[in-house]
Protein backbone atom coordinates (compact mmCIF):
# COMPACT_ATOMS: atom_id res chain seq x y z
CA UNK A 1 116.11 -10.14 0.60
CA UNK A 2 115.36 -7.48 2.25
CA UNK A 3 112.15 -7.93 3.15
CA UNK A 4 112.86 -11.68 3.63
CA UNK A 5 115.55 -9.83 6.56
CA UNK A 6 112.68 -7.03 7.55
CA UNK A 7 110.06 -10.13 8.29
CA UNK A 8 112.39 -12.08 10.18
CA UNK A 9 113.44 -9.58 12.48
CA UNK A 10 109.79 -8.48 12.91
CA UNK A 11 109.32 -11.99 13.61
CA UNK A 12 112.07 -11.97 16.25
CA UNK A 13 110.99 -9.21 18.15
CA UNK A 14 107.57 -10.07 18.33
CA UNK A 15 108.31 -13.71 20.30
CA UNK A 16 110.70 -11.97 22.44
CA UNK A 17 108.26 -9.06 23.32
CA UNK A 18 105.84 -12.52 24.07
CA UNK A 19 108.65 -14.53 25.81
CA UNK A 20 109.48 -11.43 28.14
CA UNK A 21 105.94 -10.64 28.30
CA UNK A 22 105.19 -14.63 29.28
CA UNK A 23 107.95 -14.68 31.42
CA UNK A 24 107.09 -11.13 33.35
CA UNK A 25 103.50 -11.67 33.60
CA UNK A 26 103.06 -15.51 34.78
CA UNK A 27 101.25 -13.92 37.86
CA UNK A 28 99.21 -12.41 36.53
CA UNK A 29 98.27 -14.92 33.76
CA UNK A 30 97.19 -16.94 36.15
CA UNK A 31 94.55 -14.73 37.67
CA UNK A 32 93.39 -14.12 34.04
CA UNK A 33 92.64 -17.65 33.66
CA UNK A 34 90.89 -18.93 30.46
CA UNK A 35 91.49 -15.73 27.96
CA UNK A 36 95.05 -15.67 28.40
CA UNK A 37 95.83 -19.25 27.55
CA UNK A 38 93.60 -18.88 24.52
CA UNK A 39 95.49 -16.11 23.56
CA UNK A 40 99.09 -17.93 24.01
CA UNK A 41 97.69 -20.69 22.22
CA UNK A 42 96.66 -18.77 19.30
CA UNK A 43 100.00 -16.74 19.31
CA UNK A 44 101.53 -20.14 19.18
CA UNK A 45 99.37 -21.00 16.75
CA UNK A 46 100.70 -18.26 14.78
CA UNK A 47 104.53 -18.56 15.54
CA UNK A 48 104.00 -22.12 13.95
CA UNK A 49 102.38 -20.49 10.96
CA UNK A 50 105.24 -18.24 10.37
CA UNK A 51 107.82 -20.56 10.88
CA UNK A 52 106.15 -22.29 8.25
CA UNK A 53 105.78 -19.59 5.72
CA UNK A 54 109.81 -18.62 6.80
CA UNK A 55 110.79 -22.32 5.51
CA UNK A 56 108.91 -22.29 2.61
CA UNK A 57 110.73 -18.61 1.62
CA UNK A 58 114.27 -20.84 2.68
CA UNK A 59 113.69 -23.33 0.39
CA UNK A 60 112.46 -20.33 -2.46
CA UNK A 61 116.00 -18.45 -1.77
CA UNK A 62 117.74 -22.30 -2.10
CA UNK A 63 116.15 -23.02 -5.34
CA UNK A 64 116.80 -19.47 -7.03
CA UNK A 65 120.40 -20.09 -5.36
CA UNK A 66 120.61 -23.20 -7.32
CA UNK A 67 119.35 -21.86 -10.26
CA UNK A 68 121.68 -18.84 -10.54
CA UNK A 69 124.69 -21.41 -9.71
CA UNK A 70 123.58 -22.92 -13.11
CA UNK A 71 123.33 -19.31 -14.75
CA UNK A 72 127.25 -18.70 -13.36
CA UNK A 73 128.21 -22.60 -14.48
CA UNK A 74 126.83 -21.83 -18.04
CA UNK A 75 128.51 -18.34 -17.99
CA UNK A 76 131.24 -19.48 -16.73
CA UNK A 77 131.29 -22.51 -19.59
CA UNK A 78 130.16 -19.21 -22.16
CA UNK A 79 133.75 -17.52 -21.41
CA UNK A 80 135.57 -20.08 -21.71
CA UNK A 81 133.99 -20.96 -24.93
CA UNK A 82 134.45 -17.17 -25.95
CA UNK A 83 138.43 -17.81 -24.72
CA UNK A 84 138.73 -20.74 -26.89
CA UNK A 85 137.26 -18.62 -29.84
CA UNK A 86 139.80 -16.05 -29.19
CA UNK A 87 142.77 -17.88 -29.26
CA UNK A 88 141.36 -19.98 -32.16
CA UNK A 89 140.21 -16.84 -34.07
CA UNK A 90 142.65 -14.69 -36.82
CA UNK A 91 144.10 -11.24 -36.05
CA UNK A 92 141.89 -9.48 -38.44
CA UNK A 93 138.85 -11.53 -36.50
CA UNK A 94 140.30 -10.40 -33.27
CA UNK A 95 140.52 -7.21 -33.82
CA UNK A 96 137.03 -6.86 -34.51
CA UNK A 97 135.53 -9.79 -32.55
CA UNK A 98 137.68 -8.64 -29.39
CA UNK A 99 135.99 -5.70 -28.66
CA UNK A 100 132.76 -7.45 -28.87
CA UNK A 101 133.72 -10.57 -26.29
CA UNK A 102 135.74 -8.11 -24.38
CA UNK A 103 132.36 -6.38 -24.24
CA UNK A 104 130.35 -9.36 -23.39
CA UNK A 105 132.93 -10.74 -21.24
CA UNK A 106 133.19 -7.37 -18.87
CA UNK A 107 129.05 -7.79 -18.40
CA UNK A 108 129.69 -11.29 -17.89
CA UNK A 109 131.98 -10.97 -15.47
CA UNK A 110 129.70 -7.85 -13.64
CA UNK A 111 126.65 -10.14 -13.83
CA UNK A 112 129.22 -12.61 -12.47
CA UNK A 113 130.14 -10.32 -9.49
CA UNK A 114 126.81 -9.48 -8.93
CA UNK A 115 125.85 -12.83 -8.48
CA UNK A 116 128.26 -14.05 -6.42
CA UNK A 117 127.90 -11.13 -4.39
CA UNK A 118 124.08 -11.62 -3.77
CA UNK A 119 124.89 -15.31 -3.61
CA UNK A 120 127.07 -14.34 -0.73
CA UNK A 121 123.88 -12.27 0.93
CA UNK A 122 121.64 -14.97 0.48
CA UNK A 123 124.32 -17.22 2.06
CA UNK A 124 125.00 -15.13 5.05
CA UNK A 125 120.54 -14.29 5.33
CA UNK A 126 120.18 -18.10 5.10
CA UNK A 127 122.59 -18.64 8.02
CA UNK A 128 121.15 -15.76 10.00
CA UNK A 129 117.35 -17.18 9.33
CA UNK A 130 118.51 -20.88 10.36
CA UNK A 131 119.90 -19.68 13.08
CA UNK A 132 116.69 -17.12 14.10
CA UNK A 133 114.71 -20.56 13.11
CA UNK A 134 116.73 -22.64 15.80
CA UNK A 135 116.20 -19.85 18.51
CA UNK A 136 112.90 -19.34 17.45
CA UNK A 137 112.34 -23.32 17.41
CA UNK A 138 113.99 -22.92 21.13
CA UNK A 139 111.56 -20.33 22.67
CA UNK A 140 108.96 -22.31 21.15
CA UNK A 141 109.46 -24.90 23.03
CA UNK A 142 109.49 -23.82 26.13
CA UNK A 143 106.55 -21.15 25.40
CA UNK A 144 104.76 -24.57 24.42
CA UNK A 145 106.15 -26.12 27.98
CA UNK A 146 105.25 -23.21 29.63
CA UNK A 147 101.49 -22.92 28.37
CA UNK A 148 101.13 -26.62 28.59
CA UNK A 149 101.47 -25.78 32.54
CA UNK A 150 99.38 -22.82 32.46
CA UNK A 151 97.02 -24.35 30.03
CA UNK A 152 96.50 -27.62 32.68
CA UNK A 153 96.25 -25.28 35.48
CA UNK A 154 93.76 -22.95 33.60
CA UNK A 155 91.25 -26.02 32.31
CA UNK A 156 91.27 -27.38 36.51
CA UNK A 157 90.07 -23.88 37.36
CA UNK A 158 88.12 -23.41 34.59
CA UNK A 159 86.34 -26.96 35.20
CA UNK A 160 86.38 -25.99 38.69
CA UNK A 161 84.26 -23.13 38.02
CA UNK A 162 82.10 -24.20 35.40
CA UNK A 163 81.14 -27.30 37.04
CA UNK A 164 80.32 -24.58 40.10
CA UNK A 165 78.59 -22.68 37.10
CA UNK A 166 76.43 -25.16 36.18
CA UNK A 167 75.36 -26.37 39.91
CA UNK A 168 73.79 -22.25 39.73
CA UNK A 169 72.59 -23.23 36.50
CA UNK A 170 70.84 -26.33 37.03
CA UNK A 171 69.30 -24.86 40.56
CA UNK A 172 68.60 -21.44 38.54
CA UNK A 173 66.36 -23.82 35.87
CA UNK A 174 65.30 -25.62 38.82
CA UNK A 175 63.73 -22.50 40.00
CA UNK A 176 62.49 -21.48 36.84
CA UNK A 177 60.49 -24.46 35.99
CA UNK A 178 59.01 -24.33 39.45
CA UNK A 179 57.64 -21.01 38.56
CA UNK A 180 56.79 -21.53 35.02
CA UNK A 181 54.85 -24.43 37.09
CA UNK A 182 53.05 -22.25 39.24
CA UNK A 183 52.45 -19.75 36.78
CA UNK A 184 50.67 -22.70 34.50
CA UNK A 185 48.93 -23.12 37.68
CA UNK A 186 47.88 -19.60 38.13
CA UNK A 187 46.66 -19.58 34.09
CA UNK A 188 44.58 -22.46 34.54
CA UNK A 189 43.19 -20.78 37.45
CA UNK A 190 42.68 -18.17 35.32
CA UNK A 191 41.23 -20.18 33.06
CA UNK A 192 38.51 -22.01 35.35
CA UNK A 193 37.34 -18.29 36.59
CA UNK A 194 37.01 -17.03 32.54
CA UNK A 195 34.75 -20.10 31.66
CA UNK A 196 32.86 -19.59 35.19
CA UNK A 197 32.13 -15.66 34.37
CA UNK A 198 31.56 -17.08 30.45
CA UNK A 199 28.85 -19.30 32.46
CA UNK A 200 27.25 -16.54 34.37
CA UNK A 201 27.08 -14.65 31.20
CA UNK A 202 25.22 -16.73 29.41
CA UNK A 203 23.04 -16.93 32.05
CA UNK A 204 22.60 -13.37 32.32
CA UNK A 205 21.97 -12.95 28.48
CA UNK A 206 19.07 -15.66 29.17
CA UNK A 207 18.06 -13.91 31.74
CA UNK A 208 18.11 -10.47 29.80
CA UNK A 209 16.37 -12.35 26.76
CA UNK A 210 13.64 -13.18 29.43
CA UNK A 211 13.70 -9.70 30.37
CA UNK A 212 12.89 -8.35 26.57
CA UNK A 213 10.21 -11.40 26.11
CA UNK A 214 8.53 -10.27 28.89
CA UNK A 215 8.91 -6.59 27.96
CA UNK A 216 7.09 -7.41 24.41
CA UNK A 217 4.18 -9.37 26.12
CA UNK A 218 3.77 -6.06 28.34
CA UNK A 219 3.97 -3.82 24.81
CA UNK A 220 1.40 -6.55 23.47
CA UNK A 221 -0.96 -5.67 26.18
CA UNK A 222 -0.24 -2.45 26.46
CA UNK A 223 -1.47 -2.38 22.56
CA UNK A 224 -4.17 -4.40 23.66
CA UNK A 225 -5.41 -2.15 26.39
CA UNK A 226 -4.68 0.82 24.63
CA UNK A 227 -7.66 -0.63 21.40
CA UNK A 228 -9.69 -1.80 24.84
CA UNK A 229 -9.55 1.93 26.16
CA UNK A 230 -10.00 3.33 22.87
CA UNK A 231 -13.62 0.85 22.53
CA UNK A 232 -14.44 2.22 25.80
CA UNK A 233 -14.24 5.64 25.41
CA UNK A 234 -16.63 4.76 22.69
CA UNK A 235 -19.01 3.43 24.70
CA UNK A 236 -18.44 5.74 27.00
CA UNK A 237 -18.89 8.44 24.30
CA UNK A 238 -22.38 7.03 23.99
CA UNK A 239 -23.70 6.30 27.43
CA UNK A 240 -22.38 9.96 28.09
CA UNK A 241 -24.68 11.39 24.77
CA UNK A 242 -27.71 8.87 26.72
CA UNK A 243 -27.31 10.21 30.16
CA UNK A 244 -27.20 13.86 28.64
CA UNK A 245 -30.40 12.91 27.12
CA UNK A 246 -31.86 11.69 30.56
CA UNK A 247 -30.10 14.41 32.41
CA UNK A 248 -32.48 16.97 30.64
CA UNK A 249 -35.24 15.17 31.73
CA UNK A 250 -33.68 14.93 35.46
CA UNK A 251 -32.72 19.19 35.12
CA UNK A 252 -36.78 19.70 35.93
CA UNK A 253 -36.89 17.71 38.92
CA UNK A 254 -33.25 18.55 40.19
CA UNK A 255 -34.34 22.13 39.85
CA UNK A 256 -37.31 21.79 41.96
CA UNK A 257 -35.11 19.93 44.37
CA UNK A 258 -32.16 22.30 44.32
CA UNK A 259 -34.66 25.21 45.31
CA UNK A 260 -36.11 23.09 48.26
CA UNK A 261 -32.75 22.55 49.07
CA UNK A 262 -31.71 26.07 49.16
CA UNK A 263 -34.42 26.48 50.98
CA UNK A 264 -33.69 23.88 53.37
CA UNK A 265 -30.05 25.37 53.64
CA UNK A 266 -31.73 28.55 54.05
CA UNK A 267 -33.84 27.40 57.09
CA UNK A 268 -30.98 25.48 58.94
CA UNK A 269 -29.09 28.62 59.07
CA UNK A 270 -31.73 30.35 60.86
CA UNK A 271 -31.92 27.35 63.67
CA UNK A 272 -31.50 23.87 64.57
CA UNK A 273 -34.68 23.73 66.41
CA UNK A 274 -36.41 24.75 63.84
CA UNK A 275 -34.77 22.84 61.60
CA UNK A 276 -35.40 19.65 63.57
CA UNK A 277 -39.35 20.56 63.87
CA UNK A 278 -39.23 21.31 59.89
CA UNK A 279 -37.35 18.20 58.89
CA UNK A 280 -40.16 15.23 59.65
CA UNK A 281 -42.42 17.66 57.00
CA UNK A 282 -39.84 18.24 54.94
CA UNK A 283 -38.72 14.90 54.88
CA UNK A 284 -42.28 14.22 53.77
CA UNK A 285 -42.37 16.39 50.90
CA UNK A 286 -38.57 15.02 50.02
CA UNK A 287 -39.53 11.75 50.21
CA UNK A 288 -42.69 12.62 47.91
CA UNK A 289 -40.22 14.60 45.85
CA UNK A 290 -37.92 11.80 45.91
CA UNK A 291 -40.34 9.42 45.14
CA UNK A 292 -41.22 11.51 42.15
CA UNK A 293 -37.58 12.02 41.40
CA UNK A 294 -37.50 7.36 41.42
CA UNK A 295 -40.20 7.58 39.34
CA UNK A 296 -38.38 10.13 36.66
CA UNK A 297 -35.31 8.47 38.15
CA UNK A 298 -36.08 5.21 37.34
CA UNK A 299 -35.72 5.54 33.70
CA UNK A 300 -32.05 6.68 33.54
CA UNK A 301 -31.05 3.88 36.73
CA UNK A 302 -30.54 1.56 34.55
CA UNK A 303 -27.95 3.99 32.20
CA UNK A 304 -26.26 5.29 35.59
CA UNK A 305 -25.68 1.33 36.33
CA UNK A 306 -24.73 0.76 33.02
CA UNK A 307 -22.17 3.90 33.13
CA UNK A 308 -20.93 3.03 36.48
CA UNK A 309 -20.38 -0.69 35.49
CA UNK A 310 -18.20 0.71 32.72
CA UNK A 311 -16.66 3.03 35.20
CA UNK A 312 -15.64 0.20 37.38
CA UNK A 313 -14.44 -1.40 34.78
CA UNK A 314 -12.49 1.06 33.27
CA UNK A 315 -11.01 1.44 36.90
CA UNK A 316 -10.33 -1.90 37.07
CA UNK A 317 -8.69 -1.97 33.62
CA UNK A 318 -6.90 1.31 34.95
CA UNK A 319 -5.58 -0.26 38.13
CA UNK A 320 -4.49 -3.18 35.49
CA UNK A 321 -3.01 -0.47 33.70
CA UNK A 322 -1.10 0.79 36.62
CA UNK A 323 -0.35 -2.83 37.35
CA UNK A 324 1.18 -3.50 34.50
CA UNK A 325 3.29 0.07 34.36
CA UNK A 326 4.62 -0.87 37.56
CA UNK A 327 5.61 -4.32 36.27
CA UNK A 328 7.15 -2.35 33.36
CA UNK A 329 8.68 -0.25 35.85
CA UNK A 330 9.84 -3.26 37.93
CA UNK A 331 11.18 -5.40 34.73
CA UNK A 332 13.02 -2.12 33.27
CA UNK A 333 14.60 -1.77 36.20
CA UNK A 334 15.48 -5.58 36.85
CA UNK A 335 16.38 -5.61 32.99
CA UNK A 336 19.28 -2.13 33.74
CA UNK A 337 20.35 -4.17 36.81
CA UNK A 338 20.72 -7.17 35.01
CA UNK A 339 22.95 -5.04 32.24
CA UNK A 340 24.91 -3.63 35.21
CA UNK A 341 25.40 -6.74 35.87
CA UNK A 342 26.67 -7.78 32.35
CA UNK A 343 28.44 -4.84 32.18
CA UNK A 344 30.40 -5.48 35.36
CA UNK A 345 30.75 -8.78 34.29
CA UNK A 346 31.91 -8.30 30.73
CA UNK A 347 34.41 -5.72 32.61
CA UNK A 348 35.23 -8.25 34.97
CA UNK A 349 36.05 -10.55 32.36
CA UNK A 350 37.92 -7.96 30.30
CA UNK A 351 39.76 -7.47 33.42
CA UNK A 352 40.71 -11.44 33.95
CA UNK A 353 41.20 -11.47 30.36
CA UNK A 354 44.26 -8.77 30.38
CA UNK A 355 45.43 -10.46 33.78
CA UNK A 356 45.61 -13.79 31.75
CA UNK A 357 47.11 -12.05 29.29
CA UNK A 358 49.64 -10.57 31.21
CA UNK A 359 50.77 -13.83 33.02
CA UNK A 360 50.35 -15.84 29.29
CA UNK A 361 53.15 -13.14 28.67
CA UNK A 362 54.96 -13.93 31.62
CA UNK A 363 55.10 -17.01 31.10
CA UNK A 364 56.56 -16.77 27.88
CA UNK A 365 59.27 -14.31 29.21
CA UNK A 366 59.83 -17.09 31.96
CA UNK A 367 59.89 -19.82 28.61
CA UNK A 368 62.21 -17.62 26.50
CA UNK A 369 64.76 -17.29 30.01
CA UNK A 370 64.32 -21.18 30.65
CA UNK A 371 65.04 -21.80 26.47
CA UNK A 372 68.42 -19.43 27.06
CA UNK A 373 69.24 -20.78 30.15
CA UNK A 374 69.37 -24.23 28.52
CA UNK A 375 71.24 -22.70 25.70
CA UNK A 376 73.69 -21.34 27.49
CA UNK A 377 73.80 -24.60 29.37
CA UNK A 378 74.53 -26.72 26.12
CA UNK A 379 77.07 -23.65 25.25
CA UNK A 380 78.96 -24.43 28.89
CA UNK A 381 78.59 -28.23 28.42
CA UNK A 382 80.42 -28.12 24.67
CA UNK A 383 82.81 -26.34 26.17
CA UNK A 384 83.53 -28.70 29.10
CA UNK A 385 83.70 -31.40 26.78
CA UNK A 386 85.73 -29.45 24.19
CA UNK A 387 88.45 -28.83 27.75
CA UNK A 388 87.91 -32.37 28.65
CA UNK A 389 89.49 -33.57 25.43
């Protein structure tokens, strides 16, 4: 009971501290919109509950009421059976049995007491919680008036401001697919300048694949030339060992001549005059000399034509040589630009690649706001409809 009493007024005070606090605050309740009707509703909610749970402990107290009525009834019925013994009984049996039903009869009547006395409580707690429940039942209804007001003015603004909400909303997507369109425009973009530099790549790698064919043929002939230099130093080896052979025969008359001519340059330091009068008879004996040095001449003309023929061609196969070192030259350095090239390329394309990557990203940031903005604009639209109804 007493807890039944400590409930109820715990009950009590809390929908009058909501009731004054309704009644004080309908001002501001009204600026707080939304969250403050959802609250009343669910204090409501929960008045309801307890009035519920109060009944249900009414009806408890009536049926142990009821039930302890019986227990007086059949105590009640007990004495008078116990009466009705003792006037039937003999003295001898009353004198011993009295003490006994006197006994029993003084706890009767104490358990009696007792119950009539907390039948009396639960009497006077029943008429206090019918009465609480009637008040309560009051305040109830006009805290359900009241909020059916507030709660009517709070779902116009509240439509009022999600319908403004979703206006933002539906321009805010608006936006956002625009962008996500241009960005899709800017990937493709993206896209078309990737498979372009993927192009000139593949032209460059043909190109550099060129570059190395070419660079083998010129290591082929380079191997080549290097055998045809090594047979010609042969040859050379052997016209050399020939013309030593007809040099020694040429040392006998290129001595004789090498004397006249030091004696020649030994008479045109003296004079010029002289050297002018001395040169028609010198001439003479060099053209005998050199007719003599034709004849002993003659024999090793042949080897010197030979030997130069080889010269000449070794020259020429030198100045192929050169040609072809400065076509190496050329091609190595075409071939470095051409990696440059592929190198700035590849970076190039690294480059676009992490740019593409970054708007890919961006785009995906821009998906994942668009998926939340619809979201939250399915959220806002069960909630309209949940208002609505």
């Amino acid at each position: 009971m007493v807890a039944l009493r400590r409930q109820c007024h715990t009950v009590k005070t809390a929908t009058d501290r909501r009731a004054g606090g309704q009644r004080g605050g309908r001002g501001g309740a009204e600026e707080e919109g939304g969250d403050e009707a959802s609250s009343r509703v669910s204090g409501l909610s929960r008045l309801t509950q307890r009035i519920a749970e109060l009944s249900v402990c009414l009806q408890a107290e009536e049926a142990q009421r009821e039930e302890r009525e019986k227990e007086v009834q059949s105590i009640t019925q007990a004495v008078v059976k116990l009466s009705r013994v003792l006037s039937s009984s003999s003295s001898v049996c009353v004198s011993t049995d009295v003490s006994s039903l006197l006994s029993v009869l003084s706890r009767t009547e104490s358990a009696v007491q007792r119950t009539n006395q907390e039948l009396q409580e639960a009497q006077l707690s029943l008429l206090r919680l019918d009465e609480e429940k009637s008040s309560v039942q009051l305040r109830l209804k006009q805290l359900e008036d009241d909020n059916q007001l507030e709660l009517t003015h709070t779902l116009d603004t509240l439509s009022r401001e999600r319908e403004g909400a979703l206006e933002r909303q539906q321009l805010e997507l608006q936006r956002a697919e625009e962008e996500a369109a241009d960005a899709r425009d800017a990937l493709q973009e993206c896209r078309e300048s990737v498979m372009s530099l993927s192009s000139s790549e593949c032209v460059l790698q043909r190109e550099l694949q060129d570059g190395r064919d070419a660079l083998n043929n010129m290591t082929s002939l380079n191997a080549s030339l290097v055998s045809d230099k090594r047979d010609l130093n042969i040859q050379l080896l052997q016209l050399e060992c020939e013309l030593t052979d007809s040099q020694s025969q040429r040392q006998a008359a290129r001595s004789e001549v090498s004397a006249l001519q030091r004696e020649l340059r030994a008479v045109s330091t003296e004079s010029s005059q002289q050297l002018r009068l001395q040169r028609e008879e010198e001439a003479s004996v060099v053209r005998q000399l050199r007719e003599e040095q034709r004849e002993k001449e003659g024999v090793t003309e042949e080897t010197e034509r030979q030997l130069a023929s080889l010269l000449e061609e070794r020259g020429r196969e030198g100045a192929h040589l050169k040609e072809l070192t400065s076509q190496h030259a050329s091609v190595c350095t075409e071939l470095q630009e051409a990696q440059e090239q592929l190198q700035q390329a590849v970076k190039e394309a690294q480059k676009r690649g992490r740019q593409q990557e970054e708007q890919q990203r961006e785009s995906r940031r821009q998906q994942e706001e668009l998926e939340a903005l619809k979201r939250h604009k399915e959220e806002l639209q069960e909630e309209l409809q949940e208002l609505r109804y």
